[in-house]
PDB file of N, CA and C in Angstrom:
ATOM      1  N   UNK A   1       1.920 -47.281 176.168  1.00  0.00           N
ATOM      2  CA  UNK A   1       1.351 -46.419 177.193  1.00  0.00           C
ATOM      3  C   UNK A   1       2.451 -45.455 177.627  1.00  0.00           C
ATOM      4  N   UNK A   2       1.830 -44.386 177.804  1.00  0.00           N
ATOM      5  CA  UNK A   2       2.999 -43.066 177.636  1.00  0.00           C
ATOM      6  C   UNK A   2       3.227 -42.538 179.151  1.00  0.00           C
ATOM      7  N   UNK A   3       2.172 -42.800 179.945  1.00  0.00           N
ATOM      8  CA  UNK A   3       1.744 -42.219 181.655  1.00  0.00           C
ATOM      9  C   UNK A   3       2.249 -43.855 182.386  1.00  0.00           C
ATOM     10  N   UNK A   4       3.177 -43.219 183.092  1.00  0.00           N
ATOM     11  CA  UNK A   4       4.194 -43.951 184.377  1.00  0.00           C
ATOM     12  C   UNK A   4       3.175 -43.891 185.581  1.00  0.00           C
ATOM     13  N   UNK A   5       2.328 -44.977 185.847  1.00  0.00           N
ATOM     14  CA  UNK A   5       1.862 -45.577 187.017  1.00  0.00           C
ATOM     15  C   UNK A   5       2.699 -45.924 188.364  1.00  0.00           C
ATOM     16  N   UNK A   6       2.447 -45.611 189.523  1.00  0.00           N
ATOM     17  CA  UNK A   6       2.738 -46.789 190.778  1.00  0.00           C
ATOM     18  C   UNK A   6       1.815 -47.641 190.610  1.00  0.00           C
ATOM     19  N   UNK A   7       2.446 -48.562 191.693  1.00  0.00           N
ATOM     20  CA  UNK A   7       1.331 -49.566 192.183  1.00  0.00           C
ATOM     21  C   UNK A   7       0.371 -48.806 192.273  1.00  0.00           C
ATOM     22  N   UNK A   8      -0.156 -48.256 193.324  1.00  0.00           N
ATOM     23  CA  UNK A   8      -1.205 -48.057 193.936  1.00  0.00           C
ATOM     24  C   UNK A   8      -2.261 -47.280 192.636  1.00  0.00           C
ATOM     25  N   UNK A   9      -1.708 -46.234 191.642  1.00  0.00           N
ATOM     26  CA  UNK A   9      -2.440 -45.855 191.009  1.00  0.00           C
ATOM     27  C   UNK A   9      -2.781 -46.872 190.212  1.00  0.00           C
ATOM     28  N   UNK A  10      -1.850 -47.871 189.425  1.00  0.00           N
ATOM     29  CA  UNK A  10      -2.076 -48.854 188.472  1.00  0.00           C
ATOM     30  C   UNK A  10      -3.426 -49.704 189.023  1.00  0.00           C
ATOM     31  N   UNK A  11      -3.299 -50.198 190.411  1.00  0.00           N
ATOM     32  CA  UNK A  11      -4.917 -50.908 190.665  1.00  0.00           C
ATOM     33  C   UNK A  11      -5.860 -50.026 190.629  1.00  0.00           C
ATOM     34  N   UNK A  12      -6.169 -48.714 190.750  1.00  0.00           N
ATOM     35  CA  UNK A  12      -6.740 -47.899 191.380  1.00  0.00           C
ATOM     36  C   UNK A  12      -7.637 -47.798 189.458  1.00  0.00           C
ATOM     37  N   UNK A  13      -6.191 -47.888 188.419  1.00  0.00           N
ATOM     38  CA  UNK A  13      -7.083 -47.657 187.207  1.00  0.00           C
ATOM     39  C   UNK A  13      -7.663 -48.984 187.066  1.00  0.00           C
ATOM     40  N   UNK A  14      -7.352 -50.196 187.042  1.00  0.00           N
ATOM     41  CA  UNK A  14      -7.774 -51.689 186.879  1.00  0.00           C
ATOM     42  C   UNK A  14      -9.109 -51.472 187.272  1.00  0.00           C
ATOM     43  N   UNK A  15      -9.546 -50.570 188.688  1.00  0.00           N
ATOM     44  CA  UNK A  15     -10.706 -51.064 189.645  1.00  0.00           C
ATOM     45  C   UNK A  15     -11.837 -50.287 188.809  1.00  0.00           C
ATOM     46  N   UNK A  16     -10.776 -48.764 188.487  1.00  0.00           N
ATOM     47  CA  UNK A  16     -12.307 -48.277 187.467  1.00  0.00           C
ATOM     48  C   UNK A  16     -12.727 -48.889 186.440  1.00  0.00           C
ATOM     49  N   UNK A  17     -11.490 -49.217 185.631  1.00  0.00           N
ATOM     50  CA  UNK A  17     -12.177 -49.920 184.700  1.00  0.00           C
ATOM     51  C   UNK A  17     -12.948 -51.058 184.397  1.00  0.00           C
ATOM     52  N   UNK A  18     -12.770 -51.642 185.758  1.00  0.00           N
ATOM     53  CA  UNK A  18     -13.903 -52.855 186.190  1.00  0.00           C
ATOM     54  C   UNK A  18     -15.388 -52.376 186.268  1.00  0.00           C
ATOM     55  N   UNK A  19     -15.181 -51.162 186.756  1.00  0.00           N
ATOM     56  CA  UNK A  19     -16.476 -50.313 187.433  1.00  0.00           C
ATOM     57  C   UNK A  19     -17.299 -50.051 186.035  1.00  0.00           C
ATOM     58  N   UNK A  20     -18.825 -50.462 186.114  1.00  0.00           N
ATOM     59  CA  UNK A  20     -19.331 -50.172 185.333  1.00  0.00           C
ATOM     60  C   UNK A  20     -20.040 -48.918 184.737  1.00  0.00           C
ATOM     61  N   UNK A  21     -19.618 -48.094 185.800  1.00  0.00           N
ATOM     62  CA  UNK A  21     -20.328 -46.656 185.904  1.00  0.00           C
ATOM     63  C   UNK A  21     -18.735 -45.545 185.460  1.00  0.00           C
ATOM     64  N   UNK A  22     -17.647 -46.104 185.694  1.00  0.00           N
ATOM     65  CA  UNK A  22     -17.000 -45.096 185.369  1.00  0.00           C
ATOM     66  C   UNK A  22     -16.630 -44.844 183.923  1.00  0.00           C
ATOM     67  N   UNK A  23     -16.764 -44.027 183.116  1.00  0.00           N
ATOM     68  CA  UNK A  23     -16.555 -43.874 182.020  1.00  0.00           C
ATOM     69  C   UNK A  23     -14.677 -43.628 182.229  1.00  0.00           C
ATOM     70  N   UNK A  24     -14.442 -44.380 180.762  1.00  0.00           N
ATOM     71  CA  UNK A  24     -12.846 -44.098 179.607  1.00  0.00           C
ATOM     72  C   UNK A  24     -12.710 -42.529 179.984  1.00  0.00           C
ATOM     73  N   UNK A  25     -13.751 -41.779 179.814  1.00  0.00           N
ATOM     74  CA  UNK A  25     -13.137 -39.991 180.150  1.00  0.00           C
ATOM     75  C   UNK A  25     -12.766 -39.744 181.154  1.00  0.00           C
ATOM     76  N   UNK A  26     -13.106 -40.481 182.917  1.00  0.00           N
ATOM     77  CA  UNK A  26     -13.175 -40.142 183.618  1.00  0.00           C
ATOM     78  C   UNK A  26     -11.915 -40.848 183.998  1.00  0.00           C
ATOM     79  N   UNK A  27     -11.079 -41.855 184.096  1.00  0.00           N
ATOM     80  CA  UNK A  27      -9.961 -42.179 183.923  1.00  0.00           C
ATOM     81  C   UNK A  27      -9.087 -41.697 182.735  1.00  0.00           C
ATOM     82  N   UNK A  28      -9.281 -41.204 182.434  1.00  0.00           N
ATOM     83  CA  UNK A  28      -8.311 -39.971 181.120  1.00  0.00           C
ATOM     84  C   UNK A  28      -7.945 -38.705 182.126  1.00  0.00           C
ATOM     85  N   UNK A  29      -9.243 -38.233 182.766  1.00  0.00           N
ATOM     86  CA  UNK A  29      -9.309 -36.968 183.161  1.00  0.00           C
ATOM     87  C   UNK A  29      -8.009 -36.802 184.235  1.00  0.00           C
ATOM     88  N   UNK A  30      -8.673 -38.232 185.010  1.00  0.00           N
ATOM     89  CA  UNK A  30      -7.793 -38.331 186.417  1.00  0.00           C
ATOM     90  C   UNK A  30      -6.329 -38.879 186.223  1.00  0.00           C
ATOM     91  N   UNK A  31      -6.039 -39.642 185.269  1.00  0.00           N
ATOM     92  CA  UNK A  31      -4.740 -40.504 185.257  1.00  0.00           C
ATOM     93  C   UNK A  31      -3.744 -40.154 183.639  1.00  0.00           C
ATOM     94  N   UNK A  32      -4.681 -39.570 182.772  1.00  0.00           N
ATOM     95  CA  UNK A  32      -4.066 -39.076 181.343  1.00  0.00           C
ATOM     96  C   UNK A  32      -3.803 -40.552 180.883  1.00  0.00           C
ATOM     97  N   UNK A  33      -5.031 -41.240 180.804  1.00  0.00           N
ATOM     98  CA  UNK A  33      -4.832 -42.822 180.139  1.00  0.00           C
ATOM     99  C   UNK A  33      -6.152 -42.420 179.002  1.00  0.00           C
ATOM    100  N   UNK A  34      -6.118 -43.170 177.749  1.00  0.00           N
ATOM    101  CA  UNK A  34      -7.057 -42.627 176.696  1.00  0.00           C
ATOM    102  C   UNK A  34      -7.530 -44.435 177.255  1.00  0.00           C
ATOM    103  N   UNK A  35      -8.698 -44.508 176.196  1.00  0.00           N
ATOM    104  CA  UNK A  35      -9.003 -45.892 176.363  1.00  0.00           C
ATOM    105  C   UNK A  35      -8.472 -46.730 176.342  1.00  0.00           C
ATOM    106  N   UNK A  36      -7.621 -46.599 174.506  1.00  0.00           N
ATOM    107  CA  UNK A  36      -6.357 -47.345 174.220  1.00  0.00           C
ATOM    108  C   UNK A  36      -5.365 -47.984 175.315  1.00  0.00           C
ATOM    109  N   UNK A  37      -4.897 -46.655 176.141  1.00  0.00           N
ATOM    110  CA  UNK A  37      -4.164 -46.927 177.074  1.00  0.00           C
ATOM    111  C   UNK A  37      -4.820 -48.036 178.325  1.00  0.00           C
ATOM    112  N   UNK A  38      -6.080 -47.806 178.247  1.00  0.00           N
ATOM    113  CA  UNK A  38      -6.312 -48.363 179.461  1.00  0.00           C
ATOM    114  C   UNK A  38      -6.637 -50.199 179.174  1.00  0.00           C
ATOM    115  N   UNK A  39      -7.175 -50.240 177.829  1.00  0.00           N
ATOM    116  CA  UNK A  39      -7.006 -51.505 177.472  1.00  0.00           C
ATOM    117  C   UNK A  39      -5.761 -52.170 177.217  1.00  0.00           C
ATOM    118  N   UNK A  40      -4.637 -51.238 177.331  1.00  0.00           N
ATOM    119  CA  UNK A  40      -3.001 -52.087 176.895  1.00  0.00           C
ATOM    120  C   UNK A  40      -2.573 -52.203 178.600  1.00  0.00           C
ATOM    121  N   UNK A  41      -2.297 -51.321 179.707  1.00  0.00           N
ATOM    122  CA  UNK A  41      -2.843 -51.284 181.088  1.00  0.00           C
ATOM    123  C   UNK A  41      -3.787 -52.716 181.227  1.00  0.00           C
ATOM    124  N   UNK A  42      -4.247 -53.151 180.628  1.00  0.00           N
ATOM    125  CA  UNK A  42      -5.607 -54.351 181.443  1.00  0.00           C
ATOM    126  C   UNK A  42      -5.181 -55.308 180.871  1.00  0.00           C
ATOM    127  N   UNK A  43      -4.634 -55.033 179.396  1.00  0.00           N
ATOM    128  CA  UNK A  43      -3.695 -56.356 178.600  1.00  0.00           C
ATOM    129  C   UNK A  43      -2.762 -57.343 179.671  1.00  0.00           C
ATOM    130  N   UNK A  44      -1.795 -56.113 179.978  1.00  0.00           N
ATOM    131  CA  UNK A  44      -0.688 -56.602 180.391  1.00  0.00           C
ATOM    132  C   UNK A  44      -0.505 -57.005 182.116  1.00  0.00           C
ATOM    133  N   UNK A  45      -1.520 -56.233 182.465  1.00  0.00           N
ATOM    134  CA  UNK A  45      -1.663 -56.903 184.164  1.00  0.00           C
ATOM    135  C   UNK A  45      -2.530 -56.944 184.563  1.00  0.00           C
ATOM    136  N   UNK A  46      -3.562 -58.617 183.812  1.00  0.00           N
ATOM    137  CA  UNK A  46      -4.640 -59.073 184.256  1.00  0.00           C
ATOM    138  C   UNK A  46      -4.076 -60.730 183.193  1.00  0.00           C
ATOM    139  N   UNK A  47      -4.745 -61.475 183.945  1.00  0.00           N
ATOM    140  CA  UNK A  47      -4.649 -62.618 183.451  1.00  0.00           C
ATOM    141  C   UNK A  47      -5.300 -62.681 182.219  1.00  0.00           C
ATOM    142  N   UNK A  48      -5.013 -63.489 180.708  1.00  0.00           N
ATOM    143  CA  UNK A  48      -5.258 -63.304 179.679  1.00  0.00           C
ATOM    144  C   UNK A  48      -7.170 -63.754 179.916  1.00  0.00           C
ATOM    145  N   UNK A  49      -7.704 -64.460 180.842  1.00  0.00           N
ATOM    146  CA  UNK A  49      -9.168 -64.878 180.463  1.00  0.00           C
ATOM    147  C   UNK A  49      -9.485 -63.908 181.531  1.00  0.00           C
ATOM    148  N   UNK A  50      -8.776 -62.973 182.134  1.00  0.00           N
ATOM    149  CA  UNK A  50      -9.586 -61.971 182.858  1.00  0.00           C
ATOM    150  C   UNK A  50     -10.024 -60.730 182.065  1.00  0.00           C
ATOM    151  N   UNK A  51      -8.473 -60.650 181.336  1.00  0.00           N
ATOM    152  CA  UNK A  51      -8.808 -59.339 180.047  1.00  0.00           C
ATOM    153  C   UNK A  51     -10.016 -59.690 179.151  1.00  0.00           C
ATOM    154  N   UNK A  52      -9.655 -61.204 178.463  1.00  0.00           N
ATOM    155  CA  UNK A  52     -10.961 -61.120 177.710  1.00  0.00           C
ATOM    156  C   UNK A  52     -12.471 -61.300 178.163  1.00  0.00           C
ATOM    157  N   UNK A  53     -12.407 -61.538 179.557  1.00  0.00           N
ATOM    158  CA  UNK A  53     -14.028 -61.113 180.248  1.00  0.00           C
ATOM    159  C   UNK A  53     -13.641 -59.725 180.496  1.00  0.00           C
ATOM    160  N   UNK A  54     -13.434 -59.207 180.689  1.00  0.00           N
ATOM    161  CA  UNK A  54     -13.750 -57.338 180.961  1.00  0.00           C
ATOM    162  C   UNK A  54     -13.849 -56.789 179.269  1.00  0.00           C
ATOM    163  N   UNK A  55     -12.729 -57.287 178.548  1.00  0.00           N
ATOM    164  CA  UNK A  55     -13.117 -56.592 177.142  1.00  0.00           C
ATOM    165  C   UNK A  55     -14.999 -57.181 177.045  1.00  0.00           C
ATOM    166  N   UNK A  56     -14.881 -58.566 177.096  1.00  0.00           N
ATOM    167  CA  UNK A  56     -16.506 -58.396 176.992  1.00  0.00           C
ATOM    168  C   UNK A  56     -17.787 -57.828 177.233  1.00  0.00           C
ATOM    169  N   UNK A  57     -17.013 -57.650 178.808  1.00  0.00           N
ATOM    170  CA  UNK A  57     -18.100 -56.912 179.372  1.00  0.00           C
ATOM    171  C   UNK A  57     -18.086 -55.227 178.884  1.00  0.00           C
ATOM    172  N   UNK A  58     -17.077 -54.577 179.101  1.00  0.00           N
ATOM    173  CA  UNK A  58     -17.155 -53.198 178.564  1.00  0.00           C
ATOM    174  C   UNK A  58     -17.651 -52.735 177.024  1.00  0.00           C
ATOM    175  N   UNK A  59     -17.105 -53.681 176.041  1.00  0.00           N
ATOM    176  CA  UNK A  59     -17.196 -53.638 174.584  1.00  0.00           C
ATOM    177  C   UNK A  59     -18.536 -53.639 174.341  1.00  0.00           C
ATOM    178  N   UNK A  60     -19.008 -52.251 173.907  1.00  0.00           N
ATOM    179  CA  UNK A  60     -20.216 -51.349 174.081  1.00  0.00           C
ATOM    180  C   UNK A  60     -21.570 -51.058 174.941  1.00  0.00           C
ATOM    181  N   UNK A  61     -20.487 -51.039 175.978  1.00  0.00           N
ATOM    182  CA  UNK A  61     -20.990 -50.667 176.722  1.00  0.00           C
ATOM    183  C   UNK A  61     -21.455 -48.913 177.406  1.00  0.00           C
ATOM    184  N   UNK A  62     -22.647 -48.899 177.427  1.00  0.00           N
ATOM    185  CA  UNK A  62     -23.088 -47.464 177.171  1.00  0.00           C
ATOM    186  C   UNK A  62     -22.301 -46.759 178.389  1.00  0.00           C
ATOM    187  N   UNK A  63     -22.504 -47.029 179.700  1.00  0.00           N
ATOM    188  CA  UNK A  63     -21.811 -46.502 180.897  1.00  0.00           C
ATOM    189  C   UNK A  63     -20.292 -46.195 180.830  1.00  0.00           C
ATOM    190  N   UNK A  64     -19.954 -46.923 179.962  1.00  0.00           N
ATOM    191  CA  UNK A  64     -18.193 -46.932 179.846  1.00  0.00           C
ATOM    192  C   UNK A  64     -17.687 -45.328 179.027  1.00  0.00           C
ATOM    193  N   UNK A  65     -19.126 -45.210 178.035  1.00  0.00           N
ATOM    194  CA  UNK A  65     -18.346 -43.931 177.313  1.00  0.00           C
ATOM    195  C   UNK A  65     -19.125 -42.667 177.898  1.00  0.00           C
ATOM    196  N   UNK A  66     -18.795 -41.608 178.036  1.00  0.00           N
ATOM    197  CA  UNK A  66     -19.672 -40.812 178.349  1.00  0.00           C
ATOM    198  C   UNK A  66     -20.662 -39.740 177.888  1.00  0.00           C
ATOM    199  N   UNK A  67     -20.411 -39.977 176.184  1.00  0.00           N
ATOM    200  CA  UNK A  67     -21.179 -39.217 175.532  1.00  0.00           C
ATOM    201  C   UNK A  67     -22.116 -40.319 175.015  1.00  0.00           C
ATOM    202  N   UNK A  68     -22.364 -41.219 175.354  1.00  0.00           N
ATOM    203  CA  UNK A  68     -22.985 -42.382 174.969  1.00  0.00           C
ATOM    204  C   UNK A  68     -24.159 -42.474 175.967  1.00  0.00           C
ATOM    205  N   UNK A  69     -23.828 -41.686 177.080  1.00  0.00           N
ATOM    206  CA  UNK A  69     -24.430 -41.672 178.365  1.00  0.00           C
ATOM    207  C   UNK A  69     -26.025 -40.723 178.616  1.00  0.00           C
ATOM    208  N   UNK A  70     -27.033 -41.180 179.361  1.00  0.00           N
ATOM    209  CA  UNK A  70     -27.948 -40.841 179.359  1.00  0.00           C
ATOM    210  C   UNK A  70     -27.367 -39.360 180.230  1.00  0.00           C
ATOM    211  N   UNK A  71     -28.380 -38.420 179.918  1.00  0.00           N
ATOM    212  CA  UNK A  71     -28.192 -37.227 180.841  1.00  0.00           C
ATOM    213  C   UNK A  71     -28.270 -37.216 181.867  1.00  0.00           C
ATOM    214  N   UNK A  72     -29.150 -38.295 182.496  1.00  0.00           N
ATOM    215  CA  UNK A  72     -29.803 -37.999 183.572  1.00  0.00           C
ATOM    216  C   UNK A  72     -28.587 -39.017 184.634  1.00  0.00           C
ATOM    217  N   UNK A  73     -27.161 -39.646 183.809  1.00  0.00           N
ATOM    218  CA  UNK A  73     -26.340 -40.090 184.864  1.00  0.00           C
ATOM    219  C   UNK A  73     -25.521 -38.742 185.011  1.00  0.00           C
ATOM    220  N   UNK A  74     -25.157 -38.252 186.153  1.00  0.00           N
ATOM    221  CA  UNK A  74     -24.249 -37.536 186.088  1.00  0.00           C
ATOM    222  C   UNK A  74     -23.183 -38.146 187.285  1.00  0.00           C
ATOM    223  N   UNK A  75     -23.222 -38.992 188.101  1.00  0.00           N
ATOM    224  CA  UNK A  75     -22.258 -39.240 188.401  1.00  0.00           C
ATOM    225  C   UNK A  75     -21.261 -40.560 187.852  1.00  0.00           C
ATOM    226  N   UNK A  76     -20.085 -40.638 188.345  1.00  0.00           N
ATOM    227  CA  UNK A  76     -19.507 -41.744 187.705  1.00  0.00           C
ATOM    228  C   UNK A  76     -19.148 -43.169 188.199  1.00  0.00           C
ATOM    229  N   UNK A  77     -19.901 -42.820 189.795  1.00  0.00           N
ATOM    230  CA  UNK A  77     -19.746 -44.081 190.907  1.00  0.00           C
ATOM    231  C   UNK A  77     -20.691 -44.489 191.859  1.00  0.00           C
ATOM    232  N   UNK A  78     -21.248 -45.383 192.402  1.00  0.00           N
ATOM    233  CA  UNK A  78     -22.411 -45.195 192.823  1.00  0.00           C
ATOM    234  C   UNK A  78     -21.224 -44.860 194.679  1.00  0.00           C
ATOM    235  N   UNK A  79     -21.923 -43.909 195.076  1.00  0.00           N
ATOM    236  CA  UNK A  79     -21.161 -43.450 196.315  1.00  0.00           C
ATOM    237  C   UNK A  79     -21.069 -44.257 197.609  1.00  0.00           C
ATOM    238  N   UNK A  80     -21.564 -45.427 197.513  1.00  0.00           N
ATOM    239  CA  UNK A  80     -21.745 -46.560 198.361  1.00  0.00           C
ATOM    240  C   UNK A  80     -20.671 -47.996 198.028  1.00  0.00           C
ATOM    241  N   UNK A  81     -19.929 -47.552 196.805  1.00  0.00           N
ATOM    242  CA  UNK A  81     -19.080 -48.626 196.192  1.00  0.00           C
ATOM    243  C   UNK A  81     -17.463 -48.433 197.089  1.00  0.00           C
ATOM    244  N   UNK A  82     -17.301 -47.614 196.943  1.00  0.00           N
ATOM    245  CA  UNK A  82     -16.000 -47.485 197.879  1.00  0.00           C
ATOM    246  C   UNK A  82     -15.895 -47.795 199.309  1.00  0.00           C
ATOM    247  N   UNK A  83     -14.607 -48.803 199.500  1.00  0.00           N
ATOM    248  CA  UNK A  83     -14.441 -49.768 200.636  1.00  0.00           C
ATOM    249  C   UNK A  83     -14.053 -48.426 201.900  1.00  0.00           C
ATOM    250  N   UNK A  84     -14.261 -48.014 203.003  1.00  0.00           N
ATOM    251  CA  UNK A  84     -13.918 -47.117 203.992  1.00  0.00           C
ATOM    252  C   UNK A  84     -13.017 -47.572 204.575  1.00  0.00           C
ATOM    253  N   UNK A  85     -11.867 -46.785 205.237  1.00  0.00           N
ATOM    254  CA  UNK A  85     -10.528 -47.340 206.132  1.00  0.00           C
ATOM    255  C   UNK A  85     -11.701 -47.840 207.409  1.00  0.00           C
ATOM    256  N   UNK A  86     -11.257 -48.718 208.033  1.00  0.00           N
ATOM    257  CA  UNK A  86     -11.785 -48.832 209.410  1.00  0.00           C
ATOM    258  C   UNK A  86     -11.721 -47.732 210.202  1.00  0.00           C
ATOM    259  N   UNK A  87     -12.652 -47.261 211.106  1.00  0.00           N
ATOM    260  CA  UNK A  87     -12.449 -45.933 211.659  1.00  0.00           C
ATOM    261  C   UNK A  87     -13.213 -44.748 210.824  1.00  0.00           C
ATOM    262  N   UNK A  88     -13.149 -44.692 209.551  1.00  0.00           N
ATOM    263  CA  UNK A  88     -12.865 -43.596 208.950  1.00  0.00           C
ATOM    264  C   UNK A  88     -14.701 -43.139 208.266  1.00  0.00           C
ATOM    265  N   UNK A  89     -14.739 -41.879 207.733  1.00  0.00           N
ATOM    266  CA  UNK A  89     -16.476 -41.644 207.523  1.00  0.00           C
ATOM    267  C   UNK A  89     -15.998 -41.067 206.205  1.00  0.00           C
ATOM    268  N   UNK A  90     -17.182 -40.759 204.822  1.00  0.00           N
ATOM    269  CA  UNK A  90     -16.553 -40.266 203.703  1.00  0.00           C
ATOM    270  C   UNK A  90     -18.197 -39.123 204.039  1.00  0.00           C
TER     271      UNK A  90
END
């Protein structure tokens, strides 16, 4: 992996790639991680039976790629998934 993470970005890619709606492009776009990258990223800091349940779950999975993707998704998150600071409105 060629792109130097912090913390904070390194979970931030873990969480999309958990996310079943965000497509491999859309973490490329934002972080310059290809898939590759993001599966060597999930290799190395996730517990070995956590990696191989997410490889399961993603491994063809239509939502994950985005040309694979129906037209009619156009977004990449459902806008109700993100946790709010206390206090705070999005």
């Amino acid at each position: 992996m060629r792109v130097q993470l912090n913390e904070e970005e390194r979970s931030r890619v873990i969480e999309m790639a958990w996310e079943d709606r965000t497509p491999f492009e859309a973490i490329a776009r934002l972080y310059g991680l290809r898939e590759p990258d993001v599966i060597e990223l999930m290799r190395l800091h996730l517990k070995p039976s956590s990696f191989r349940l997410w490889r399961k779950r993603v491994s063809g999975r239509v939502t994950k790629h985005a040309s694979l993707r129906s037209v009619e998704v156009r977004r990449a998150y459902c806008p109700t998934q993100y946790k709010q600071a206390h206090g705070t409105k999005r």
